[in-house]
C-alpha atoms as a PDB file:
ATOM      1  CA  UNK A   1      35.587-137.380  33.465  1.00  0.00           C
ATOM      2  CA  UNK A   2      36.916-134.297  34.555  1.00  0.00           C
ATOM      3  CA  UNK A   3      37.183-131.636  31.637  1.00  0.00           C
ATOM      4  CA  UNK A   4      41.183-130.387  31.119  1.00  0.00           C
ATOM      5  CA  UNK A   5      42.272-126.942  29.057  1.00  0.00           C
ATOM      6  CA  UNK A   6      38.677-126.291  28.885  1.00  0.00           C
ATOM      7  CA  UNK A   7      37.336-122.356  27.889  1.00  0.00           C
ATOM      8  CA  UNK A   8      34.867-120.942  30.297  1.00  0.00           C
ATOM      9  CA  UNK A   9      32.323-119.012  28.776  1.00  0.00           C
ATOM     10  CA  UNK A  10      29.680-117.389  30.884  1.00  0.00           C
ATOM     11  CA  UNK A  11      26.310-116.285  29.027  1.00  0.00           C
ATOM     12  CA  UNK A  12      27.022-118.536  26.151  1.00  0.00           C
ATOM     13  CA  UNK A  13      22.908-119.284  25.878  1.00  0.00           C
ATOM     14  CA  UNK A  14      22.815-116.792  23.099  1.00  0.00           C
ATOM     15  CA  UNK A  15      24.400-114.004  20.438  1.00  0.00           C
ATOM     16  CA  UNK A  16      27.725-113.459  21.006  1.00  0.00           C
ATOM     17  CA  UNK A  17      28.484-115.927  23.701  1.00  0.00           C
ATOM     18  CA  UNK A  18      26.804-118.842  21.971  1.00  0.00           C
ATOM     19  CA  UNK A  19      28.730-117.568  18.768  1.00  0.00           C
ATOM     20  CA  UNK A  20      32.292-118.042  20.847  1.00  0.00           C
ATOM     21  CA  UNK A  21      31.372-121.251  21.990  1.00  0.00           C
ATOM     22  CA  UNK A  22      30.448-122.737  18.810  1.00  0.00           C
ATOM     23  CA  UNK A  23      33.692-121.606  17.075  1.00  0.00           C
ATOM     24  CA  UNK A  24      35.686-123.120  19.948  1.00  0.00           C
ATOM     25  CA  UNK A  25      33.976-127.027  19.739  1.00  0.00           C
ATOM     26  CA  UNK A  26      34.262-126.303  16.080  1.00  0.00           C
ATOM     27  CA  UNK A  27      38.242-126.349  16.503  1.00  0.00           C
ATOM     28  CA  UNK A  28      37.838-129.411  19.173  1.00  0.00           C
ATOM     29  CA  UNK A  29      38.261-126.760  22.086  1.00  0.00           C
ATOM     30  CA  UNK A  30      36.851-128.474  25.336  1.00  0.00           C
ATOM     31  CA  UNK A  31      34.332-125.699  26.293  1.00  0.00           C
ATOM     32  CA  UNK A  32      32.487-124.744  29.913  1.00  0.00           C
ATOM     33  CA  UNK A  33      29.520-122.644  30.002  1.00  0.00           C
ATOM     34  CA  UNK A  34      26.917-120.706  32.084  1.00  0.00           C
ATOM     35  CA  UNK A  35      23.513-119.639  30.819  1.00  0.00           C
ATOM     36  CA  UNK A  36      20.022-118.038  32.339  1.00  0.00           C
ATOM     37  CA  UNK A  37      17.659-119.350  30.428  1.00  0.00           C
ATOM     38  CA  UNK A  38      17.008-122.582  29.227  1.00  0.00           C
ATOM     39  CA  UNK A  39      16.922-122.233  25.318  1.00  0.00           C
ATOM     40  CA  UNK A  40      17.323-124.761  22.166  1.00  0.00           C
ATOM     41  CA  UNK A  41      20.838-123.317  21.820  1.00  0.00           C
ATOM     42  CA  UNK A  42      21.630-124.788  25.069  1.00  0.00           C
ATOM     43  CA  UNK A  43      20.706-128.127  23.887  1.00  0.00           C
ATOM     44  CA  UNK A  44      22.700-127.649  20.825  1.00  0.00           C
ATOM     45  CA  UNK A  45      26.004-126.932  22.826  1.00  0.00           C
ATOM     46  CA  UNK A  46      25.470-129.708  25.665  1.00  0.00           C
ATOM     47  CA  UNK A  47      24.568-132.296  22.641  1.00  0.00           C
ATOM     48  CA  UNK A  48      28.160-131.036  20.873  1.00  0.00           C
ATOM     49  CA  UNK A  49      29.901-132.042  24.263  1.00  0.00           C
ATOM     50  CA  UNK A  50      30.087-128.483  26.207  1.00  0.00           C
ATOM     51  CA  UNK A  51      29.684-128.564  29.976  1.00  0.00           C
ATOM     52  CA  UNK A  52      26.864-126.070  30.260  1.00  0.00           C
ATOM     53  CA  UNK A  53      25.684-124.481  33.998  1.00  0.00           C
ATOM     54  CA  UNK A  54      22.290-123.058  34.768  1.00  0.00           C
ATOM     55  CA  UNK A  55      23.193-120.039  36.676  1.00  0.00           C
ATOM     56  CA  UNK A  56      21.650-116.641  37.363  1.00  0.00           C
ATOM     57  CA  UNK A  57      24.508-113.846  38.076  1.00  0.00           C
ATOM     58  CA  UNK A  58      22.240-112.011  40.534  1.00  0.00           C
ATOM     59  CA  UNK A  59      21.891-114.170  42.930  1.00  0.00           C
ATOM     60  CA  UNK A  60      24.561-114.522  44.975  1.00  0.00           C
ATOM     61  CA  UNK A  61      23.369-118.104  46.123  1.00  0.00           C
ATOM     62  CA  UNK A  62      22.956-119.542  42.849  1.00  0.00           C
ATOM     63  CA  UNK A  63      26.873-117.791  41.670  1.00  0.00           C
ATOM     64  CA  UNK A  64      28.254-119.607  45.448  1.00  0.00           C
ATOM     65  CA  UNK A  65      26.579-123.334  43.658  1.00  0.00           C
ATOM     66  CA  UNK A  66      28.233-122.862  40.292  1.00  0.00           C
ATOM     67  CA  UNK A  67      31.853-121.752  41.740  1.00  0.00           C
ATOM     68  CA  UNK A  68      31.576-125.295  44.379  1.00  0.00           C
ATOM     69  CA  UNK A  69      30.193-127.387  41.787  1.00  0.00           C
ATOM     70  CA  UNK A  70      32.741-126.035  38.966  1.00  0.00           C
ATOM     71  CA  UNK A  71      36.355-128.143  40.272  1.00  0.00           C
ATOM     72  CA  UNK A  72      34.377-130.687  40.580  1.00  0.00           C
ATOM     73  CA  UNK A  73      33.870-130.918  36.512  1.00  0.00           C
ATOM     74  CA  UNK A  74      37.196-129.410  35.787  1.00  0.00           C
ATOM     75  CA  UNK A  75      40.722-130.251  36.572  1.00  0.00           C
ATOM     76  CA  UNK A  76      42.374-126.995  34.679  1.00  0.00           C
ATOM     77  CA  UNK A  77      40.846-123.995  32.227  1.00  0.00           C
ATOM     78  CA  UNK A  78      43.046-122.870  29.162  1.00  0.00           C
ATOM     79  CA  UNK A  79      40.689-119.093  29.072  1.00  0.00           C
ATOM     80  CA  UNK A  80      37.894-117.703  31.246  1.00  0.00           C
ATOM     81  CA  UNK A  81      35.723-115.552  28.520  1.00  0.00           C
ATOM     82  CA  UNK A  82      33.382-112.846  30.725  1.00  0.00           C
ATOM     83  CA  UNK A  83      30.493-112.314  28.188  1.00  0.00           C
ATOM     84  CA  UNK A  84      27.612-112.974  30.606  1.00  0.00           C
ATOM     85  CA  UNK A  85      25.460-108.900  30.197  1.00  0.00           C
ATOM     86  CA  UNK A  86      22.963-106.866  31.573  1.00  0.00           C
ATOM     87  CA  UNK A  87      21.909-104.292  29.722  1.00  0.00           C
ATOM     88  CA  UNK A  88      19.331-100.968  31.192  1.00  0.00           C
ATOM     89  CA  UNK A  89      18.994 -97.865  31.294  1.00  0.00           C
ATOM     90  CA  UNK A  90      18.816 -95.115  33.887  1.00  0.00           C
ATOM     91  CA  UNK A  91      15.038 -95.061  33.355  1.00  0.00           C
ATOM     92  CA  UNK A  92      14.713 -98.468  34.329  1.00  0.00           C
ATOM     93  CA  UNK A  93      17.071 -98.447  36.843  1.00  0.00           C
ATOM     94  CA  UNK A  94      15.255 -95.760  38.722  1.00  0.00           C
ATOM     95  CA  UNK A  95      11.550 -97.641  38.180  1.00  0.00           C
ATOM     96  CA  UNK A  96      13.131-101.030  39.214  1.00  0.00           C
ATOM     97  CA  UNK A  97      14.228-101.365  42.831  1.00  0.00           C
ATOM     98  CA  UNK A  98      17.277-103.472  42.858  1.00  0.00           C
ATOM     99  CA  UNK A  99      18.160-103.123  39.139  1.00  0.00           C
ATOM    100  CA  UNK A 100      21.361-101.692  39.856  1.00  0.00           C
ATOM    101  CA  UNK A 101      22.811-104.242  42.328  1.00  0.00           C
ATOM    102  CA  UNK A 102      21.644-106.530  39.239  1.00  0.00           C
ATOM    103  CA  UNK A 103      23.707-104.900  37.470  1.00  0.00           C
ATOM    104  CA  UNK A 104      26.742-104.791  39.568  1.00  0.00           C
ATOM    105  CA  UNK A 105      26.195-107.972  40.496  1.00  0.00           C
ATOM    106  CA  UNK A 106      26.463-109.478  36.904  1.00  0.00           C
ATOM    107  CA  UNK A 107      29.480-107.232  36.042  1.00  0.00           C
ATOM    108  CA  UNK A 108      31.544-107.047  39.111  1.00  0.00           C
ATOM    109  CA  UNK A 109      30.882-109.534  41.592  1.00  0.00           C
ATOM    110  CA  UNK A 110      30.438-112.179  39.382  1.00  0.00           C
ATOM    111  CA  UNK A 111      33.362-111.825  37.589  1.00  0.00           C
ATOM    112  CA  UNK A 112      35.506-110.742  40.569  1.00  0.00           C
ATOM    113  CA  UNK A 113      34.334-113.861  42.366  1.00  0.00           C
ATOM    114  CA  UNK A 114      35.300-116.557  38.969  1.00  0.00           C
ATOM    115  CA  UNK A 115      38.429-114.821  39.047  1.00  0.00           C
ATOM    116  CA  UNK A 116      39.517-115.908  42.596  1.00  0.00           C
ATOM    117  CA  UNK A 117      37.779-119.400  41.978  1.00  0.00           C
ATOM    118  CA  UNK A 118      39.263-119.704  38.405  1.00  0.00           C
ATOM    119  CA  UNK A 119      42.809-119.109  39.489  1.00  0.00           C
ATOM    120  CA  UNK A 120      43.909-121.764  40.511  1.00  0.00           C
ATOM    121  CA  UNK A 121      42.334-124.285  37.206  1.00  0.00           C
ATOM    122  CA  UNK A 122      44.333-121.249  34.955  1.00  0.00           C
ATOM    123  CA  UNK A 123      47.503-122.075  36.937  1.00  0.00           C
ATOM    124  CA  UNK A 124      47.420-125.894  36.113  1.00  0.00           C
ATOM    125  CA  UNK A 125      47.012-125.717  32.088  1.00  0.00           C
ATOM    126  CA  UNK A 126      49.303-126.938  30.126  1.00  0.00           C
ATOM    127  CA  UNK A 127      49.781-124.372  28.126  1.00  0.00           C
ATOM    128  CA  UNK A 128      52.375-121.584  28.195  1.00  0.00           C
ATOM    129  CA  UNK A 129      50.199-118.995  29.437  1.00  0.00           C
ATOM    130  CA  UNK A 130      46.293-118.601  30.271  1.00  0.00           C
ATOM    131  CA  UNK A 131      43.486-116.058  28.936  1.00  0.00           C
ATOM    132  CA  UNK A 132      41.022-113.963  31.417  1.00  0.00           C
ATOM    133  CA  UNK A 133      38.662-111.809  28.997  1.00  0.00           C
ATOM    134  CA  UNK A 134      35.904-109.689  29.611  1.00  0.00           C
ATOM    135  CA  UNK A 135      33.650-107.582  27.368  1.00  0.00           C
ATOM    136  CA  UNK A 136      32.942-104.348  28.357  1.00  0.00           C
ATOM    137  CA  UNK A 137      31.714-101.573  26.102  1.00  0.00           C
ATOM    138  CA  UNK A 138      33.347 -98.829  24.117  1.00  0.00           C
ATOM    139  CA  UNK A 139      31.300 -96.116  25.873  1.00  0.00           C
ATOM    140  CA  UNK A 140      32.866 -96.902  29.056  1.00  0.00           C
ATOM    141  CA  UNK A 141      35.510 -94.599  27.732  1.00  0.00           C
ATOM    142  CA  UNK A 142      33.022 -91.624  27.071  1.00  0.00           C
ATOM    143  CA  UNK A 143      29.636 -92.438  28.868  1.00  0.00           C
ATOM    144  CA  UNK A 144      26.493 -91.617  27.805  1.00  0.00           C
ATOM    145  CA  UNK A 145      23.132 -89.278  29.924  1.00  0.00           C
ATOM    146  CA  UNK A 146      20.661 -92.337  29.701  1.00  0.00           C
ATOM    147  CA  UNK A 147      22.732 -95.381  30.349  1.00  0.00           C
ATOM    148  CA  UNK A 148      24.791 -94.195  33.904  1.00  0.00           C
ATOM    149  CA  UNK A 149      24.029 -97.365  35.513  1.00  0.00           C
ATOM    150  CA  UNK A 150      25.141 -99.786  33.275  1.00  0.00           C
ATOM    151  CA  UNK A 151      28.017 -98.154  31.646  1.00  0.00           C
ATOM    152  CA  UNK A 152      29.362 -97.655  35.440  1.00  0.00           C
ATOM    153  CA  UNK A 153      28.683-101.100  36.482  1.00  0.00           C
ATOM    154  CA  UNK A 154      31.009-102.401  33.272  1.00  0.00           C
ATOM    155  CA  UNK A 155      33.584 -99.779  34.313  1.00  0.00           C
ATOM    156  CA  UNK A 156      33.533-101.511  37.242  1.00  0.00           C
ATOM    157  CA  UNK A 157      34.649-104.829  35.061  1.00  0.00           C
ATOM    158  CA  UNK A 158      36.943-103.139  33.369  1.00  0.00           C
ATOM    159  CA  UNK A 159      38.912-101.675  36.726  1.00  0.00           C
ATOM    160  CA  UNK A 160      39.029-105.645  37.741  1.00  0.00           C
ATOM    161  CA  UNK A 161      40.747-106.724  34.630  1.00  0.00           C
ATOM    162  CA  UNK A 162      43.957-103.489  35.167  1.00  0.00           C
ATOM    163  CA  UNK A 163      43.705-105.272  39.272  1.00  0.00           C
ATOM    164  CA  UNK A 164      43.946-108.861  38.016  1.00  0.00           C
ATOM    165  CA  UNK A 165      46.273-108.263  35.544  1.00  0.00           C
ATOM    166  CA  UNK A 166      48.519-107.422  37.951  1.00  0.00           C
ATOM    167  CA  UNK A 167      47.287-109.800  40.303  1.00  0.00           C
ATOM    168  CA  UNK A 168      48.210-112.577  38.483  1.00  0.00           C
ATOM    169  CA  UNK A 169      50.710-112.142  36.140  1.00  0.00           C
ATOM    170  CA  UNK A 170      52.423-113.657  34.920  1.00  0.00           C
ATOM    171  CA  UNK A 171      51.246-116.739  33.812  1.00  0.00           C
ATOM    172  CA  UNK A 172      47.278-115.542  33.558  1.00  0.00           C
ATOM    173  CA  UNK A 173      46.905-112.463  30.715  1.00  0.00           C
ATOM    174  CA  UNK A 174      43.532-110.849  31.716  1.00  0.00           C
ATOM    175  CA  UNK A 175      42.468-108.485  28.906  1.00  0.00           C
ATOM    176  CA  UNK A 176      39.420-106.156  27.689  1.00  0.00           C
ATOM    177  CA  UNK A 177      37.535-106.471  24.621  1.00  0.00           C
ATOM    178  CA  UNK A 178      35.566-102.802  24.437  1.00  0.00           C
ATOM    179  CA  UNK A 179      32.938-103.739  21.349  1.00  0.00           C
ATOM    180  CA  UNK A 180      30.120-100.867  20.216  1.00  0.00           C
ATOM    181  CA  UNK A 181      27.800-102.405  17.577  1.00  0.00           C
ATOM    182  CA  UNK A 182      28.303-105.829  17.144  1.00  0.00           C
ATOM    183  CA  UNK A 183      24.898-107.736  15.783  1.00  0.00           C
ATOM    184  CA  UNK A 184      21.488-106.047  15.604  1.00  0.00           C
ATOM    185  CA  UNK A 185      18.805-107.729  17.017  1.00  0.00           C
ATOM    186  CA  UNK A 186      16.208-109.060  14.541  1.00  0.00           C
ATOM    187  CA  UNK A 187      13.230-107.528  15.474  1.00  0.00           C
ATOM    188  CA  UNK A 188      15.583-103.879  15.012  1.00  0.00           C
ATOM    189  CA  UNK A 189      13.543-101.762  12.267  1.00  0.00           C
ATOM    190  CA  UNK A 190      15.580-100.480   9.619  1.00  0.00           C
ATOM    191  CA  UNK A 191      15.073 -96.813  10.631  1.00  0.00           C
ATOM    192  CA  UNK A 192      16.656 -97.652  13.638  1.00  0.00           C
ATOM    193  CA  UNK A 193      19.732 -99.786  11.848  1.00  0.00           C
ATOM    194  CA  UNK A 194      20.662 -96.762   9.896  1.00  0.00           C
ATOM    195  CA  UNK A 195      20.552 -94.814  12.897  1.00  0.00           C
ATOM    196  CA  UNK A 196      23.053 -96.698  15.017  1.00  0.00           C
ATOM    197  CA  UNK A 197      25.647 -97.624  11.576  1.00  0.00           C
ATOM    198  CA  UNK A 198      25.745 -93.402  10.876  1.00  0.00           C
ATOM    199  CA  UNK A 199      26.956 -93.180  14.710  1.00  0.00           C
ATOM    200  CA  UNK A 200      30.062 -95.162  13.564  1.00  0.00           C
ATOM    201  CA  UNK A 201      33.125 -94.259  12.228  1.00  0.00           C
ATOM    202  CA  UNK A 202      32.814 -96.931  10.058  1.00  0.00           C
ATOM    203  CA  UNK A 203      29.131 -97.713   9.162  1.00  0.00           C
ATOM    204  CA  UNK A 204      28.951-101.709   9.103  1.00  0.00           C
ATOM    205  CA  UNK A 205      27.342-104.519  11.227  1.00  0.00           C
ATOM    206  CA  UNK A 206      31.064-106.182  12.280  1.00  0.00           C
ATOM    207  CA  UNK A 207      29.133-109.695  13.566  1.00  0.00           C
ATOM    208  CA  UNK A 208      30.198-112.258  16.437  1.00  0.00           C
ATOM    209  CA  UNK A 209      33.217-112.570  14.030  1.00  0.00           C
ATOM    210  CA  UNK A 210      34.875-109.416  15.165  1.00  0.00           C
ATOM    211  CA  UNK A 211      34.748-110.706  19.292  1.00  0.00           C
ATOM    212  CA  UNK A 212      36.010-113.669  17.934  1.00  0.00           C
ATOM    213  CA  UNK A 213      38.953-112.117  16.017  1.00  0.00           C
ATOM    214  CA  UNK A 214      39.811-110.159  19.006  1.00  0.00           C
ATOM    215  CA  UNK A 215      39.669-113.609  21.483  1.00  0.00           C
ATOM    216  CA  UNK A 216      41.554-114.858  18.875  1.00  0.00           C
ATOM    217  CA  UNK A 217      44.636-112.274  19.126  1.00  0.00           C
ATOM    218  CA  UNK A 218      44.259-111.813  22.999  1.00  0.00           C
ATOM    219  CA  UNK A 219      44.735-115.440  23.726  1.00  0.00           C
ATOM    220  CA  UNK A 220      47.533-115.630  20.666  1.00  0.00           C
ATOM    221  CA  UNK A 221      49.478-112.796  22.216  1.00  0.00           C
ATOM    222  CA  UNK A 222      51.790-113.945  24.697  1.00  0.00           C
ATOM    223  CA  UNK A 223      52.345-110.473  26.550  1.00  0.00           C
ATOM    224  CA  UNK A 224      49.339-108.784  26.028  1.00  0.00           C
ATOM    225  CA  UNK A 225      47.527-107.937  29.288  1.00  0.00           C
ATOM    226  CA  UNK A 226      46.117-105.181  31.248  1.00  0.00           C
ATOM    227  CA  UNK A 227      44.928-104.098  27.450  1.00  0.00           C
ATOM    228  CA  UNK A 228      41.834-102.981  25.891  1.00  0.00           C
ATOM    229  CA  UNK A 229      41.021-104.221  22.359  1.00  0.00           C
ATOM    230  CA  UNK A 230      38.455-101.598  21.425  1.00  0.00           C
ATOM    231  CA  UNK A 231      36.221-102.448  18.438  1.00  0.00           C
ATOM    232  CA  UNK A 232      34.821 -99.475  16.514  1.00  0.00           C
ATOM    233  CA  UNK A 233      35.091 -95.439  16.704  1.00  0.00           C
ATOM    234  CA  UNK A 234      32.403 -93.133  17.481  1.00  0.00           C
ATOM    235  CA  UNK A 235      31.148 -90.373  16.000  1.00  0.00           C
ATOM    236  CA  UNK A 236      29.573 -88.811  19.240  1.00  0.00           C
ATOM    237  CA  UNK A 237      29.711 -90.136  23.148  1.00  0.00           C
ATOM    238  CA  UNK A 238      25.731 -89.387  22.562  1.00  0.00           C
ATOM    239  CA  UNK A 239      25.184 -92.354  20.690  1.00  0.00           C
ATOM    240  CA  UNK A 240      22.876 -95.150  22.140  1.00  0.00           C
ATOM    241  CA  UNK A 241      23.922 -98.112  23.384  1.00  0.00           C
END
């Protein structure tokens, strides 16, 4: 059966995309997703109904199955949701040969390339208007010495979303959400928790809740596009990432 008004959620296998996907089924929201890894989670979303996709962003191969195989599944998409990360720093960057064409690769030809595909399943919703999202990161604005590579390569993202906006108005709304802390990690020690809340403005641990607030307005707003919906202030552009 071929999946209609569906939400496209790319690295949905875990934290905050997995998060956005189970709100969506929880309001009955047909929902299509990409992961990397296998993980229980997966299991959990496919056995709730969601179409899910084994794909790794780096490989260009692998991005050309998912983008032939997608129509196929799905006759029309109500929101594409960019979440899919990765995350290094310079240090890595320079020990890892090809680390930064991961990155790009994840972060602008990935999304660049759904885009194009996605067009034309955003154009035959039924509703009014359609949702392209992608989640950069605050420090885009500001930068940061030890994280060039990545905060560049999700620049990059967030140049694509002032292009398509354009693009593609004005029936698809293609927005930024620009989070800084969202969710530590568990295995974070607490030294390092109070570290990264004093950076803040305001010192709290939002949650998945406050990307799904945001979604939530983006997709709500019926002339909002070409926007960034930045989520938290900080105190100094030297604050890790």
């Amino acid at each position: 059966m071929m999946l209609k008004d569906a939400v496209l959620i790319t690295g949905a296998g875990q934290r905050i995309g997995l998060y956005l996907a189970k709100q969506f089924l929880a309001q009955g929201q047909l929902v299509v997703f990409t992961y990397r890894t296998e993980r229980p989670a997966v299991d959990d979303l496919k056995a709730q109904g969601a179409l899910g996709f084994q794909v790794d962003f780096t490989d260009s191969a692998a991005l050309n199955v998912f983008l032939d195989e997608l129509p196929k599944h799905v006759e029309s998409l109500r929101a594409v949701i960019h979440n899919a990360s990765l995350w290094a720093t310079d240090a890595q960057v320079d020990a890892q040969p090809g680390l930064l064409g991961d990155l790009l690769a994840v972060h602008v030809e990935a999304p660049y390339r759904i885009n194009q595909a996605c067009r034309s399943l955003l154009e035959k919703t039924s509703a009014a208007t359609t949702d392209i999202i992608s989640l950069t990161d605050i420090k885009v604005a500001s930068g940061h010495a030890d994280y060039a590579a990545y905060l560049a390569s999700k620049a990059g993202l967030a140049s694509l979303t002032q292009s398509f906006a354009q693009a593609f108005a004005p029936r698809i709304k293609v927005n930024n959400i620009a989070p800084g802390l969202v969710i530590f990690h568990p295995e974070d020690s607490e030294a390092y928790r109070q570290k990264r809340l004093a950076e803040s403005v305001i010192p709290v641990e939002p949650g998945e809740v406050s990307i799904w607030q945001a979604v939530q307005f983006l997709m709500h707003s019926p002339n909002a596009t070409g926007s960034t919906v930045s989520l938290g202030s900080l105190k100094s552009s030297k604050s890790s990432p």
